[in-house]
Each structure stands twice: as C-alpha cells, then as structure tokens.
PDB file of N, CA and C in Angstrom:
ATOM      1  N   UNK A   1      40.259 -42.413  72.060  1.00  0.00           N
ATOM      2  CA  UNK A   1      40.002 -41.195  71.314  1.00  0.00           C
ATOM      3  C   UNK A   1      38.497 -40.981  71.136  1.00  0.00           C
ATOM      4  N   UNK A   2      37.775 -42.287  71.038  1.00  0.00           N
ATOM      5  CA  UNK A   2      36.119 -42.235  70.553  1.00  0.00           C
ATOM      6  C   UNK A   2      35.788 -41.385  71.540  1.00  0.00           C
ATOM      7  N   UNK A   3      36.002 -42.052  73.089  1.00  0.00           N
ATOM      8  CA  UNK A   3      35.632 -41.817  74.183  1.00  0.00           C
ATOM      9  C   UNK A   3      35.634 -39.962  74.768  1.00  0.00           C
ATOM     10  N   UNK A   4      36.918 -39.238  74.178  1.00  0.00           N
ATOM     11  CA  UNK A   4      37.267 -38.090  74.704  1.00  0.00           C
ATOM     12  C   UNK A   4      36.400 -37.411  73.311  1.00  0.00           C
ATOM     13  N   UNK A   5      35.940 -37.718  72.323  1.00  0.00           N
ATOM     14  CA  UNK A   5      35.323 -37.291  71.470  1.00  0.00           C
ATOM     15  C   UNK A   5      33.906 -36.980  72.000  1.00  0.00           C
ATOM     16  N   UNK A   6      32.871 -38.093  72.445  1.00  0.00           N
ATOM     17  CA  UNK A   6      31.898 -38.083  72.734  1.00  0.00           C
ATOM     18  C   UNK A   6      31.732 -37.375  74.126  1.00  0.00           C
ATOM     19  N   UNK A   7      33.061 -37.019  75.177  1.00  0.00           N
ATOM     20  CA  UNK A   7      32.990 -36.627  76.236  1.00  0.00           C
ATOM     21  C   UNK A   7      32.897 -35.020  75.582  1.00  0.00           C
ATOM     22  N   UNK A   8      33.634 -34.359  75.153  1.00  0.00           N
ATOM     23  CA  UNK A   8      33.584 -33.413  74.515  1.00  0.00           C
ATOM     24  C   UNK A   8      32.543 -32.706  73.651  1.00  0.00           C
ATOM     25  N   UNK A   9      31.326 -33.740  73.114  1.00  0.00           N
ATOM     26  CA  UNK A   9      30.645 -32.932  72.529  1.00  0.00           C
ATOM     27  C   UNK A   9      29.639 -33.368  73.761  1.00  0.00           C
ATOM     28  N   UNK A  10      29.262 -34.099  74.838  1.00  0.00           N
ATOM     29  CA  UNK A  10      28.404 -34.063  75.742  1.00  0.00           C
ATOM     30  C   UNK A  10      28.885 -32.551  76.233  1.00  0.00           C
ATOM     31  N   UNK A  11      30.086 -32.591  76.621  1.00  0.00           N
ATOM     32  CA  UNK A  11      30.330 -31.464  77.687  1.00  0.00           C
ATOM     33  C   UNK A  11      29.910 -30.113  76.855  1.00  0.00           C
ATOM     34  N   UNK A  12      29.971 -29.628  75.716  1.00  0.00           N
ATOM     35  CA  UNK A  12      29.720 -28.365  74.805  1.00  0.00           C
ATOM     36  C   UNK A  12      28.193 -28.782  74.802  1.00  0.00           C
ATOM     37  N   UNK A  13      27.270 -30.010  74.781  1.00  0.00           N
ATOM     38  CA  UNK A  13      25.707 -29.669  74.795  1.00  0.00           C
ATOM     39  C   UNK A  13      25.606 -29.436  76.665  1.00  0.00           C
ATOM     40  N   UNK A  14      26.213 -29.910  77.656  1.00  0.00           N
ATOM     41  CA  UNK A  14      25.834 -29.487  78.901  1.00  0.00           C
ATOM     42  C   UNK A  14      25.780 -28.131  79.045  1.00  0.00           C
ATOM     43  N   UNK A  15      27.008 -27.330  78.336  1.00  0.00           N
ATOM     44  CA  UNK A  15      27.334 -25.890  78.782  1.00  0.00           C
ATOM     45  C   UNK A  15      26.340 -25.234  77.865  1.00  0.00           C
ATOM     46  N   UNK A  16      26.004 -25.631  76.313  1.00  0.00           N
ATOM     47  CA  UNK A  16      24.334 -25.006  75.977  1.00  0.00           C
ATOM     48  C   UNK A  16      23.434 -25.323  76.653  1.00  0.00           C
ATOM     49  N   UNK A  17      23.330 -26.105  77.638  1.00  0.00           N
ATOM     50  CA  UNK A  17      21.816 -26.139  78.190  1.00  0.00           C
ATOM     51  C   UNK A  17      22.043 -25.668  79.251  1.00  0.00           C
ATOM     52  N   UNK A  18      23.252 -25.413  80.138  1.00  0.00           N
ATOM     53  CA  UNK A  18      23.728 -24.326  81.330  1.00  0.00           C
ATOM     54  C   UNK A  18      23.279 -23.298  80.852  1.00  0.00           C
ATOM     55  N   UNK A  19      23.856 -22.821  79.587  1.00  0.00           N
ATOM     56  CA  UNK A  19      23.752 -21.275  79.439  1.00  0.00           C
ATOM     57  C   UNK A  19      22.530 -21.056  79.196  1.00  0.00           C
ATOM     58  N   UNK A  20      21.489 -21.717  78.564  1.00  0.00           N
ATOM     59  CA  UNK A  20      19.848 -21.771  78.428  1.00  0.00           C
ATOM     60  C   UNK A  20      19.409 -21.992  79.237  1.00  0.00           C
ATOM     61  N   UNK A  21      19.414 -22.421  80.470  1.00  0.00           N
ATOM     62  CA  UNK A  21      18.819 -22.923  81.587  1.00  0.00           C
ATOM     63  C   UNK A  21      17.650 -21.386  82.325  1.00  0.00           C
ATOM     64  N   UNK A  22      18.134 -20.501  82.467  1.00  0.00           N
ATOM     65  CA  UNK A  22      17.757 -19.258  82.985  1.00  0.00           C
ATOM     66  C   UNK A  22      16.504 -19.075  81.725  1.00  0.00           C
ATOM     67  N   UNK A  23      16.882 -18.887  80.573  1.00  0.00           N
ATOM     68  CA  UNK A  23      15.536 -18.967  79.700  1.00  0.00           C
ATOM     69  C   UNK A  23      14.849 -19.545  80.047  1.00  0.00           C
ATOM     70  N   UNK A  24      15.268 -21.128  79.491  1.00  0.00           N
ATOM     71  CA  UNK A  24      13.916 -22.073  79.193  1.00  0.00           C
ATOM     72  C   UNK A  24      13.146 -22.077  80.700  1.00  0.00           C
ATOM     73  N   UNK A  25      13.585 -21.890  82.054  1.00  0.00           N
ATOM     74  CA  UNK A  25      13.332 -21.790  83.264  1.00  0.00           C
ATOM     75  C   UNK A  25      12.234 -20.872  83.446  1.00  0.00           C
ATOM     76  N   UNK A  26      12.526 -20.003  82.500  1.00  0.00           N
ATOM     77  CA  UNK A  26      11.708 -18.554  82.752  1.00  0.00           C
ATOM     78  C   UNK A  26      10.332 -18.725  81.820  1.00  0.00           C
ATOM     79  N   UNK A  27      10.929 -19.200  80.745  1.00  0.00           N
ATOM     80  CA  UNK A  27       9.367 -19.407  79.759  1.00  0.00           C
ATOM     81  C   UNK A  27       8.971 -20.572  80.387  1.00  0.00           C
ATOM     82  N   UNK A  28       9.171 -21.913  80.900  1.00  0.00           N
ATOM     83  CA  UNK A  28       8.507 -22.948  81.237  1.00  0.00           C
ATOM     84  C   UNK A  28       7.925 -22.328  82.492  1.00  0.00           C
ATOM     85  N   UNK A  29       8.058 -21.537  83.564  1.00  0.00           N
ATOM     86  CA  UNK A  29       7.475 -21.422  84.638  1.00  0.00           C
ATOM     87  C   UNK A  29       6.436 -20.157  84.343  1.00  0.00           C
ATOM     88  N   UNK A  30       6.368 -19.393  83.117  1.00  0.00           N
ATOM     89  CA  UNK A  30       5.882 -18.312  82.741  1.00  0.00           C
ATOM     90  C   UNK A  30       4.474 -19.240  82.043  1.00  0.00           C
ATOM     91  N   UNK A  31       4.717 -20.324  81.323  1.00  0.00           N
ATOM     92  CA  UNK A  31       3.700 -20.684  80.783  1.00  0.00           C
ATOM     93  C   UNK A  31       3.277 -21.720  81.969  1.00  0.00           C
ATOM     94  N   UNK A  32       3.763 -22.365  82.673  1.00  0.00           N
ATOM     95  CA  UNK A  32       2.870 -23.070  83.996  1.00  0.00           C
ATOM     96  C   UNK A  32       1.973 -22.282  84.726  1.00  0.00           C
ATOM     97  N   UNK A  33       2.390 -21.258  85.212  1.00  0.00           N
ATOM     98  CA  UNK A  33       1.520 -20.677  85.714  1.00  0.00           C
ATOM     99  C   UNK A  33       0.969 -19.596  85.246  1.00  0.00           C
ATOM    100  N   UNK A  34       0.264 -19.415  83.730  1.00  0.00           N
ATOM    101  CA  UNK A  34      -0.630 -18.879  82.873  1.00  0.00           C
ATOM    102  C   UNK A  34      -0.220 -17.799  82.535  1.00  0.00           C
ATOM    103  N   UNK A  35       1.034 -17.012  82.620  1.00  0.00           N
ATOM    104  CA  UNK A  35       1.517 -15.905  82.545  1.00  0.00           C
ATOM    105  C   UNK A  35       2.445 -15.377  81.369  1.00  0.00           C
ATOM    106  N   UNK A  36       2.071 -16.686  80.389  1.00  0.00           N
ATOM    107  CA  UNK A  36       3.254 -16.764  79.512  1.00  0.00           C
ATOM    108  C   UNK A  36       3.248 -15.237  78.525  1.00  0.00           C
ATOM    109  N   UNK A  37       2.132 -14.409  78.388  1.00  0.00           N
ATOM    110  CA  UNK A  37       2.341 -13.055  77.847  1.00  0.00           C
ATOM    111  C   UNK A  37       2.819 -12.388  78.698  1.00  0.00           C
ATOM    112  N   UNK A  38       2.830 -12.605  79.525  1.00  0.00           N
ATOM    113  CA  UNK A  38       3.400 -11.366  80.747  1.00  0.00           C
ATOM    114  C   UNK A  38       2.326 -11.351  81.936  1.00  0.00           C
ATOM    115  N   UNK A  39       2.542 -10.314  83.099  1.00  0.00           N
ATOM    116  CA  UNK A  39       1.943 -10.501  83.837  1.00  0.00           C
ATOM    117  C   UNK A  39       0.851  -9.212  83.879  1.00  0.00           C
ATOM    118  N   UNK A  40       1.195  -8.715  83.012  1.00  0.00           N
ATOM    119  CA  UNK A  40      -0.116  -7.606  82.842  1.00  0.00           C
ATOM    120  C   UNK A  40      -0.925  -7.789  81.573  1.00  0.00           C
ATOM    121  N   UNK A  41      -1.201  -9.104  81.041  1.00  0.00           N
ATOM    122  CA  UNK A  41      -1.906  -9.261  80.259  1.00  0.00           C
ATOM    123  C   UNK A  41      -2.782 -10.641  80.658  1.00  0.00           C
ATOM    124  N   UNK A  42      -4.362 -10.914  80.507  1.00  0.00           N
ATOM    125  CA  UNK A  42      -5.004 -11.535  81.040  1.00  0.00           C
ATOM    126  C   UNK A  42      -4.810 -12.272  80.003  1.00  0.00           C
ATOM    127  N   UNK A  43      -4.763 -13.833  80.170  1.00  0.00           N
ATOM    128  CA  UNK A  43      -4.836 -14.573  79.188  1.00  0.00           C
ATOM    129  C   UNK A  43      -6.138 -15.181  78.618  1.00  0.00           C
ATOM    130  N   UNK A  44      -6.846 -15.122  79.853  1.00  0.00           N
ATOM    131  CA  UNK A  44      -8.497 -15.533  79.967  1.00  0.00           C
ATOM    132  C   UNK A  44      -8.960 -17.243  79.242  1.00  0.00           C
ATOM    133  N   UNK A  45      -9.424 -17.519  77.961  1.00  0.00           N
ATOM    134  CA  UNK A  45      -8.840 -18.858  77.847  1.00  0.00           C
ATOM    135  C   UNK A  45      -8.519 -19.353  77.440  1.00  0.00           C
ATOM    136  N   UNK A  46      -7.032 -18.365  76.531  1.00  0.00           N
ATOM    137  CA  UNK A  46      -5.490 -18.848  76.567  1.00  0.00           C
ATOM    138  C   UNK A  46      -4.848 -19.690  77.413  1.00  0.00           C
ATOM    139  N   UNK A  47      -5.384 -19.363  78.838  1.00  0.00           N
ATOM    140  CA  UNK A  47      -4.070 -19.873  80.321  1.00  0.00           C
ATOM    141  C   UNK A  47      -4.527 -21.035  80.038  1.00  0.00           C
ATOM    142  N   UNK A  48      -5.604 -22.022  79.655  1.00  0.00           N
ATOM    143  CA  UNK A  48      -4.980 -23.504  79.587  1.00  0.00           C
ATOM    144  C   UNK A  48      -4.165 -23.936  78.557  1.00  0.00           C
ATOM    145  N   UNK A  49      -4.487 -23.645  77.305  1.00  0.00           N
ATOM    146  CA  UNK A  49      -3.210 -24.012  75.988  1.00  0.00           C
ATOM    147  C   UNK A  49      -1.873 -23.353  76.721  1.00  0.00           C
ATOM    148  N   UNK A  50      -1.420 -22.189  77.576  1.00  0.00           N
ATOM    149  CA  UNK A  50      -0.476 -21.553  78.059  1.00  0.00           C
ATOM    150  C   UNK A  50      -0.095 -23.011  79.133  1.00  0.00           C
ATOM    151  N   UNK A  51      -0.667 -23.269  79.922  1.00  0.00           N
ATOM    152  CA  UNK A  51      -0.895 -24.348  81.010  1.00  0.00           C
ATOM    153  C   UNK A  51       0.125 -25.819  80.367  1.00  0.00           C
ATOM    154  N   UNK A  52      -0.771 -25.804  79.433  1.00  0.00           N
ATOM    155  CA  UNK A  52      -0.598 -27.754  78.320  1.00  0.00           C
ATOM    156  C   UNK A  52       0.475 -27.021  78.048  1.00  0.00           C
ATOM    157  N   UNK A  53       0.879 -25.943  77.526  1.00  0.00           N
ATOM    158  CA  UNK A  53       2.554 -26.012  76.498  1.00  0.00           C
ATOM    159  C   UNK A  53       3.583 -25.911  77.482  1.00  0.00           C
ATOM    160  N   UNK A  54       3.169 -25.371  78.812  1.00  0.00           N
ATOM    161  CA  UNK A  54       4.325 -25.394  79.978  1.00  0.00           C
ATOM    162  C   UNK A  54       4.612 -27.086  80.269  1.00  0.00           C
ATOM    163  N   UNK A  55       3.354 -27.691  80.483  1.00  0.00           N
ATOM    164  CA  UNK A  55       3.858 -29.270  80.741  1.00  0.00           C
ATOM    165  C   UNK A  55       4.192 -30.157  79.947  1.00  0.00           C
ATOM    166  N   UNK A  56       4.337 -29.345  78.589  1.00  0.00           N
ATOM    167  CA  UNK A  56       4.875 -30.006  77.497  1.00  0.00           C
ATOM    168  C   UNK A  56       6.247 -29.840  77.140  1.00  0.00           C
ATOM    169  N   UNK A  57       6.595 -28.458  77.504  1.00  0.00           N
ATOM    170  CA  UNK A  57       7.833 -28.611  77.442  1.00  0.00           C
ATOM    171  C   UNK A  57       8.958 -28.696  78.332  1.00  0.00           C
ATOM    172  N   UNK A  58       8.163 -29.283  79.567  1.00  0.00           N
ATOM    173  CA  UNK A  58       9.127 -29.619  81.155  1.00  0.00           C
ATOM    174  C   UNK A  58       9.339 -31.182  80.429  1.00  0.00           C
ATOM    175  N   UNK A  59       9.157 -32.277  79.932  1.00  0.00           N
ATOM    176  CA  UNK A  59       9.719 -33.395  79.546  1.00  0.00           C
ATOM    177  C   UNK A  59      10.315 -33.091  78.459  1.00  0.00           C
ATOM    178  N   UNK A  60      10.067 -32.470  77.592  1.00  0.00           N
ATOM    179  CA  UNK A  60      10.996 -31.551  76.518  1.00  0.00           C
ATOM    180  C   UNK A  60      12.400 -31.128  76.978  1.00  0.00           C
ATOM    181  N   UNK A  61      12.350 -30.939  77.823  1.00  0.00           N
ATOM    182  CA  UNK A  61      13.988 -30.004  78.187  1.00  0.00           C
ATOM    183  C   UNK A  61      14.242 -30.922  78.879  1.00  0.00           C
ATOM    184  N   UNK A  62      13.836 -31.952  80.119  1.00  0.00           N
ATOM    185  CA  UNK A  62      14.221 -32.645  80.741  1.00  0.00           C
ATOM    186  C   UNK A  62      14.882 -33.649  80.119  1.00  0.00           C
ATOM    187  N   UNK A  63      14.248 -34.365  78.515  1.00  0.00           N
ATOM    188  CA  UNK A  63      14.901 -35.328  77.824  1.00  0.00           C
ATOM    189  C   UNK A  63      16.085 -34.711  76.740  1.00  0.00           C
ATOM    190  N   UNK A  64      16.246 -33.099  77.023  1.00  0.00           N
ATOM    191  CA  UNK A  64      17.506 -32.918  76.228  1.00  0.00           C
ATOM    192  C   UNK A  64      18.537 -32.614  77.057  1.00  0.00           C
ATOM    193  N   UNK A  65      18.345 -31.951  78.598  1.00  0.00           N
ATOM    194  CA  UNK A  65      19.572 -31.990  79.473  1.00  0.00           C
ATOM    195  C   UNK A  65      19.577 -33.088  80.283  1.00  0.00           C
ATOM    196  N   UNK A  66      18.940 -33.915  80.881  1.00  0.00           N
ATOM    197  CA  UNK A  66      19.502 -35.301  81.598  1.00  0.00           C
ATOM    198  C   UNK A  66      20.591 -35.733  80.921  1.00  0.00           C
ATOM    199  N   UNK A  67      20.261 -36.479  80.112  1.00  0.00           N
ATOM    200  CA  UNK A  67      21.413 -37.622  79.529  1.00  0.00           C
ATOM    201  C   UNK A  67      23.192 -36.865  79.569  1.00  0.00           C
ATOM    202  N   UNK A  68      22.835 -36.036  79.070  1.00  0.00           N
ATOM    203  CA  UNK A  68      24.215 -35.597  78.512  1.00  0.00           C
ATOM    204  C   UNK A  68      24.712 -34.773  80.284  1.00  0.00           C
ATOM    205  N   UNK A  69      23.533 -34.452  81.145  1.00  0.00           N
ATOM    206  CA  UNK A  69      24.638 -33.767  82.419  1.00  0.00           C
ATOM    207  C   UNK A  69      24.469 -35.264  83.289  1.00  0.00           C
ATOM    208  N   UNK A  70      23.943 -36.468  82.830  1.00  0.00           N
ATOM    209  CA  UNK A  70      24.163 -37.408  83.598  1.00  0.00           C
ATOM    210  C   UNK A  70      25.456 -38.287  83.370  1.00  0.00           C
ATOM    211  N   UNK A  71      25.805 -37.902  82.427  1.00  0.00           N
ATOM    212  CA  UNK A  71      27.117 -38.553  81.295  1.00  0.00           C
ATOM    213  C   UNK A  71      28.147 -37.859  81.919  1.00  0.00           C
ATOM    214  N   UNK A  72      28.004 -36.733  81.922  1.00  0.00           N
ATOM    215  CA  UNK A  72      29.511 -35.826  81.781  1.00  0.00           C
ATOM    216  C   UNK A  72      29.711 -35.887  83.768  1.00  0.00           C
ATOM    217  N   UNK A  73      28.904 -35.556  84.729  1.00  0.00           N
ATOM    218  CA  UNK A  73      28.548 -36.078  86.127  1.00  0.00           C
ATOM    219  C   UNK A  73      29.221 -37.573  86.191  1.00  0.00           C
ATOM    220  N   UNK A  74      29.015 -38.406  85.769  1.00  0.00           N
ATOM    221  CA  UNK A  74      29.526 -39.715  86.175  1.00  0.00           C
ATOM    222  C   UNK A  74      30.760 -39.984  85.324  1.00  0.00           C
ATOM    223  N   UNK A  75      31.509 -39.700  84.605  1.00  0.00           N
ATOM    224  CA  UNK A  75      32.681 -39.521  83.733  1.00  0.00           C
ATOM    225  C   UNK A  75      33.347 -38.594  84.996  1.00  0.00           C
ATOM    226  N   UNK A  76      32.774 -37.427  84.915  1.00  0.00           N
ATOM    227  CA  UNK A  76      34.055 -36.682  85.805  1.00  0.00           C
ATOM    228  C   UNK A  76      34.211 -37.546  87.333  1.00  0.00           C
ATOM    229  N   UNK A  77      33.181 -38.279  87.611  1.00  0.00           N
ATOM    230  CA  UNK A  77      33.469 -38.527  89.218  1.00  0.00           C
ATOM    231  C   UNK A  77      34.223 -39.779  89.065  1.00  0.00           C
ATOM    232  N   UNK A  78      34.390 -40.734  88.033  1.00  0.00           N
ATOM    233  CA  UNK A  78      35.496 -41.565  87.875  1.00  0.00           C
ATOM    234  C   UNK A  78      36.710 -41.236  88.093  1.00  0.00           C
ATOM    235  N   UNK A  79      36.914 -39.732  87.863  1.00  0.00           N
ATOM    236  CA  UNK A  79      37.876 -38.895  87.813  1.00  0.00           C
ATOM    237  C   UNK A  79      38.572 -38.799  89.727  1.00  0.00           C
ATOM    238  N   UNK A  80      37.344 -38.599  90.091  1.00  0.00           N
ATOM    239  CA  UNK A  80      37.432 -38.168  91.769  1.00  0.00           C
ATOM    240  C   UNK A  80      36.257 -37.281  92.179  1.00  0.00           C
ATOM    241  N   UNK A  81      35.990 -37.388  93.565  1.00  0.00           N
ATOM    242  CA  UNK A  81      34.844 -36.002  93.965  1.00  0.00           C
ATOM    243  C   UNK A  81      35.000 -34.623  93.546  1.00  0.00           C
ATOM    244  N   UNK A  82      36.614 -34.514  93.948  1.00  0.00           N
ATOM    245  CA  UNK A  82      36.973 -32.919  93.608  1.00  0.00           C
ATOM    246  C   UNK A  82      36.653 -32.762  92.281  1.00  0.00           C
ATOM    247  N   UNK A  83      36.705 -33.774  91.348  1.00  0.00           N
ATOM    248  CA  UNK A  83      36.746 -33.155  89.716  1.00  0.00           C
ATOM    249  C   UNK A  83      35.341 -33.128  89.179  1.00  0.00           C
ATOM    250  N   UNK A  84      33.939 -33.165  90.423  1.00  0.00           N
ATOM    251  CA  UNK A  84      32.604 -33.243  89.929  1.00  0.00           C
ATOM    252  C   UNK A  84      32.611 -31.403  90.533  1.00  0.00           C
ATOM    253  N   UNK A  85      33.506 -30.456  91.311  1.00  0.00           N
ATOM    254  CA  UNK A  85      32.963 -29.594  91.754  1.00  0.00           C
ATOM    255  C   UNK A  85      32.985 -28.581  89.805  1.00  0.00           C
ATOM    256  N   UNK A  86      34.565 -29.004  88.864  1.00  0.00           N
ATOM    257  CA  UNK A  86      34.172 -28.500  88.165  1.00  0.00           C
ATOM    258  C   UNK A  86      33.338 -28.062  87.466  1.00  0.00           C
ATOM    259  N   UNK A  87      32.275 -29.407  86.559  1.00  0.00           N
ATOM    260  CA  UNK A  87      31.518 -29.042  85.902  1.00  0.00           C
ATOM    261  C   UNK A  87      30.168 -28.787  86.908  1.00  0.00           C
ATOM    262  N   UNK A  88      29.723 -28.577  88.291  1.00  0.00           N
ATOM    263  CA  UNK A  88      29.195 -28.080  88.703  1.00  0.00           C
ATOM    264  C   UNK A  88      29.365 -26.444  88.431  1.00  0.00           C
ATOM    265  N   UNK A  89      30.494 -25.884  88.940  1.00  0.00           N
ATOM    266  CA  UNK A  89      30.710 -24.494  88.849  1.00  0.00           C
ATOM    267  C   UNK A  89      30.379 -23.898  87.237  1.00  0.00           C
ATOM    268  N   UNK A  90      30.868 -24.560  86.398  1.00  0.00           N
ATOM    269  CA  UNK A  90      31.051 -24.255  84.987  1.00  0.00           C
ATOM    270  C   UNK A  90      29.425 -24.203  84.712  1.00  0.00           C
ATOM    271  N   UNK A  91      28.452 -24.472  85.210  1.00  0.00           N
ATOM    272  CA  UNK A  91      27.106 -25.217  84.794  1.00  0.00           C
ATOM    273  C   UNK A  91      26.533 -23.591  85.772  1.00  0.00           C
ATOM    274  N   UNK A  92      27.122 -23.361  86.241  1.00  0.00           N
ATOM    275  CA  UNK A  92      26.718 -22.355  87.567  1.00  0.00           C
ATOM    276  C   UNK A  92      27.028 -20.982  87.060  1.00  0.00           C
ATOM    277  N   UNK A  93      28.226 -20.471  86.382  1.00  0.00           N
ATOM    278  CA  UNK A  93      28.888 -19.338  86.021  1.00  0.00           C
ATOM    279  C   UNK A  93      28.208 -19.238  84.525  1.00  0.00           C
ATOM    280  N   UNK A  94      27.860 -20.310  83.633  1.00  0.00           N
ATOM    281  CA  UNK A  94      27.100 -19.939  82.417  1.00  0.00           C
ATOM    282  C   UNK A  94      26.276 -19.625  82.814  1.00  0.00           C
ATOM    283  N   UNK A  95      25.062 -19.984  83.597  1.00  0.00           N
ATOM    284  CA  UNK A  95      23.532 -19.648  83.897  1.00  0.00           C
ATOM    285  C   UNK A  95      23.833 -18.490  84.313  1.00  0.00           C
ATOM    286  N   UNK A  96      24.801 -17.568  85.007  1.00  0.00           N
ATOM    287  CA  UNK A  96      24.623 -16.404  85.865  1.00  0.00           C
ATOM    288  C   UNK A  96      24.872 -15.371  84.782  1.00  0.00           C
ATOM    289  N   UNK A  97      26.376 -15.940  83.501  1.00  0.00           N
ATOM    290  CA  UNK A  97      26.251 -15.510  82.296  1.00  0.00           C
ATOM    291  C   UNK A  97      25.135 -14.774  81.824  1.00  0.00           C
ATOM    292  N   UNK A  98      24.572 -15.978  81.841  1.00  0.00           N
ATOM    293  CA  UNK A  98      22.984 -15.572  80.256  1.00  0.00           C
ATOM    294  C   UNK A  98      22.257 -14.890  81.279  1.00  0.00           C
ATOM    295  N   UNK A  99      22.237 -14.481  83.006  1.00  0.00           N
ATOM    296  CA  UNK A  99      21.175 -14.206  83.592  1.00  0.00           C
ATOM    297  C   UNK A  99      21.893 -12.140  82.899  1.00  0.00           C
ATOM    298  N   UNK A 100      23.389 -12.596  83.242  1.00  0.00           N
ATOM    299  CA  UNK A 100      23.592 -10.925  82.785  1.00  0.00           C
ATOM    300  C   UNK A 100      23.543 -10.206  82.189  1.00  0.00           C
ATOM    301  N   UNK A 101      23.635 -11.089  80.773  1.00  0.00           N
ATOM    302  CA  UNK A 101      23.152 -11.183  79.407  1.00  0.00           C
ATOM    303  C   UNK A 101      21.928 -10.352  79.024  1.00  0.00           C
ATOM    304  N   UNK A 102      21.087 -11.013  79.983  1.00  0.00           N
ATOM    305  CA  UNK A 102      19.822 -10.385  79.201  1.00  0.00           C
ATOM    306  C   UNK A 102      19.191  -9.452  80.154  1.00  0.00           C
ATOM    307  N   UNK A 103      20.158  -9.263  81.361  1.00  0.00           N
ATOM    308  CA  UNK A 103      20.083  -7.612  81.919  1.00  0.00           C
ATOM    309  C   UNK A 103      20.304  -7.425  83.641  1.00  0.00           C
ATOM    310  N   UNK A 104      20.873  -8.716  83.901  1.00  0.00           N
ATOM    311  CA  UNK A 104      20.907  -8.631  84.984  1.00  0.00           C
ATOM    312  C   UNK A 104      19.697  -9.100  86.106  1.00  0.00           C
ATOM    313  N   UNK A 105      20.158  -9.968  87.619  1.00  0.00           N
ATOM    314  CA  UNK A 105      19.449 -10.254  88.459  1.00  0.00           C
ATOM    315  C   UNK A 105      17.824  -9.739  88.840  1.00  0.00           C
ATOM    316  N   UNK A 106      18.082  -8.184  88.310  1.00  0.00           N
ATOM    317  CA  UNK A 106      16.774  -7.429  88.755  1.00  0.00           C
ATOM    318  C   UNK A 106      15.836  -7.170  87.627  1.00  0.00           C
ATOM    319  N   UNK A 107      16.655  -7.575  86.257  1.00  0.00           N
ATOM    320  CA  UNK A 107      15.745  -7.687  85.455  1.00  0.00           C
ATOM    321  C   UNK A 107      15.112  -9.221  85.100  1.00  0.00           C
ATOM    322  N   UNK A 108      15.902 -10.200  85.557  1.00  0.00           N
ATOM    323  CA  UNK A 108      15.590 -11.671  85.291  1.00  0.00           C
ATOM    324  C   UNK A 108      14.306 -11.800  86.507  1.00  0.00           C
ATOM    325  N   UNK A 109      14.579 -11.202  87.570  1.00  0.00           N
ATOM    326  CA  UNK A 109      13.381 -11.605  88.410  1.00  0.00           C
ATOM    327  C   UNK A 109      12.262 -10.609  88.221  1.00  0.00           C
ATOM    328  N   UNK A 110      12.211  -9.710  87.484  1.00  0.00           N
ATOM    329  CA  UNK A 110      11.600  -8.811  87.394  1.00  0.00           C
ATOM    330  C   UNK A 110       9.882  -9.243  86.133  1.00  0.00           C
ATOM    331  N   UNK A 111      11.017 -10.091  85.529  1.00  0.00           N
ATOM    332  CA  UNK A 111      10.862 -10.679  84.271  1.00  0.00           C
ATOM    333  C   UNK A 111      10.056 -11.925  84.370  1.00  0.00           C
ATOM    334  N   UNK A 112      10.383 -12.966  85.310  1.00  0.00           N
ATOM    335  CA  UNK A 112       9.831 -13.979  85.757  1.00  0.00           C
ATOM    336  C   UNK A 112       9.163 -14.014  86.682  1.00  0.00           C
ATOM    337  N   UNK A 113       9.464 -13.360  87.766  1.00  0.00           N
ATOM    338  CA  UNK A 113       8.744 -13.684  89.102  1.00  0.00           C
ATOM    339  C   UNK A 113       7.620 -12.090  89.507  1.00  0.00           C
ATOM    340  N   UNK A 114       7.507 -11.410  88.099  1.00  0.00           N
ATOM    341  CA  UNK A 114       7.019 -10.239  88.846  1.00  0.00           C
ATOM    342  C   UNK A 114       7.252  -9.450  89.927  1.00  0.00           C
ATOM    343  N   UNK A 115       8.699  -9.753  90.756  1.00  0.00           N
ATOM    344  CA  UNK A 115       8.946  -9.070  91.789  1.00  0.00           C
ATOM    345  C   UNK A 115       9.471  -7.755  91.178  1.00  0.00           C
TER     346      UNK A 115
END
C-alpha cells in the first residue's frame, strides 16, 4: 500500500512538471539567452543577471523533475516496455495541453522563439 501511495503522488508531481514543462522551458531559454523581457526590449546590463538566473534555474527544475520522472520510468518498466510508452504519452499530451492553454503552437513559438 506504502508503495502504490508514493507511486501515486510521484506520478501527480510528474504530470505537474509535464504540464509546466512548456513554461518553465520558455522562461529558462528566454532568460539564457538575454531575452527574458521579450524580444523587443534591450536588456543592455540586465542580460547578465537575465544570463545567471537562466543557469540558475536549469539545476532548479532539473532537481525537481528528475527524481520523481526517474521513479515513475523505472516502476513502470518493471511493469514491461509497453507500460513505459504510457507515462511517456501522458508526459507528451499535458505539455501540448498547457502549450494550448496559453494559445496555441503559433503563439508558444511566437512567444519563445520569436518566430
């Protein structure tokens, strides 16, 4: 019972950091490469504090989604191969979620990548 307990609240923090993934993706690569106001605003010499808080918070997010999608990944494949495609897909359909969420493909890249 411990076991399906702790599998269960790993799996509900994997699917919050699925469904956040498209954010934090967007502000961590927005502040790496100095753009974190946007791309029509000069940061001048903001872009290094913009710079330091992007590489501060790539081990930041990295030490809150590893563990728990490395947990719930090796639990399901005890299971079998086929039962790792689930929480792949599930990890895949939230991110596309929150991408629609907040307006769709052409506004997420629009948003991040300046295209």
């Amino acid at each position: 019972m411990k076991n399906k307990i702790i599998y269960c609240l790993n799996f509900l923090w994997t699917s919050f950091i699925a469904f956040t993934f498209p954010l934090c993706f967007g502000v961590i690569f927005l502040n790496i490469t100095g753009h974190s106001k946007g791309y029509g605003y000069d940061l001048g010499p903001e872009k290094d504090v913009s710079i330091l808080l992007g590489c501060i918070e790539i081990p930041i997010w990295i030490a809150l989604a590893l563990p728990s999608n490395i947990y719930i990944f090796l639990k399901t494949m005890k299971k079998g191969k086929l039962y790792l495609l689930l929480p792949i897909a599930i990890y895949i359909v939230l991110a596309i979620i929150c991408i629609f969420i907040i307006g769709g493909w052409a506004e997420y890249i629009k948003a991040v990548f300046n295209i």
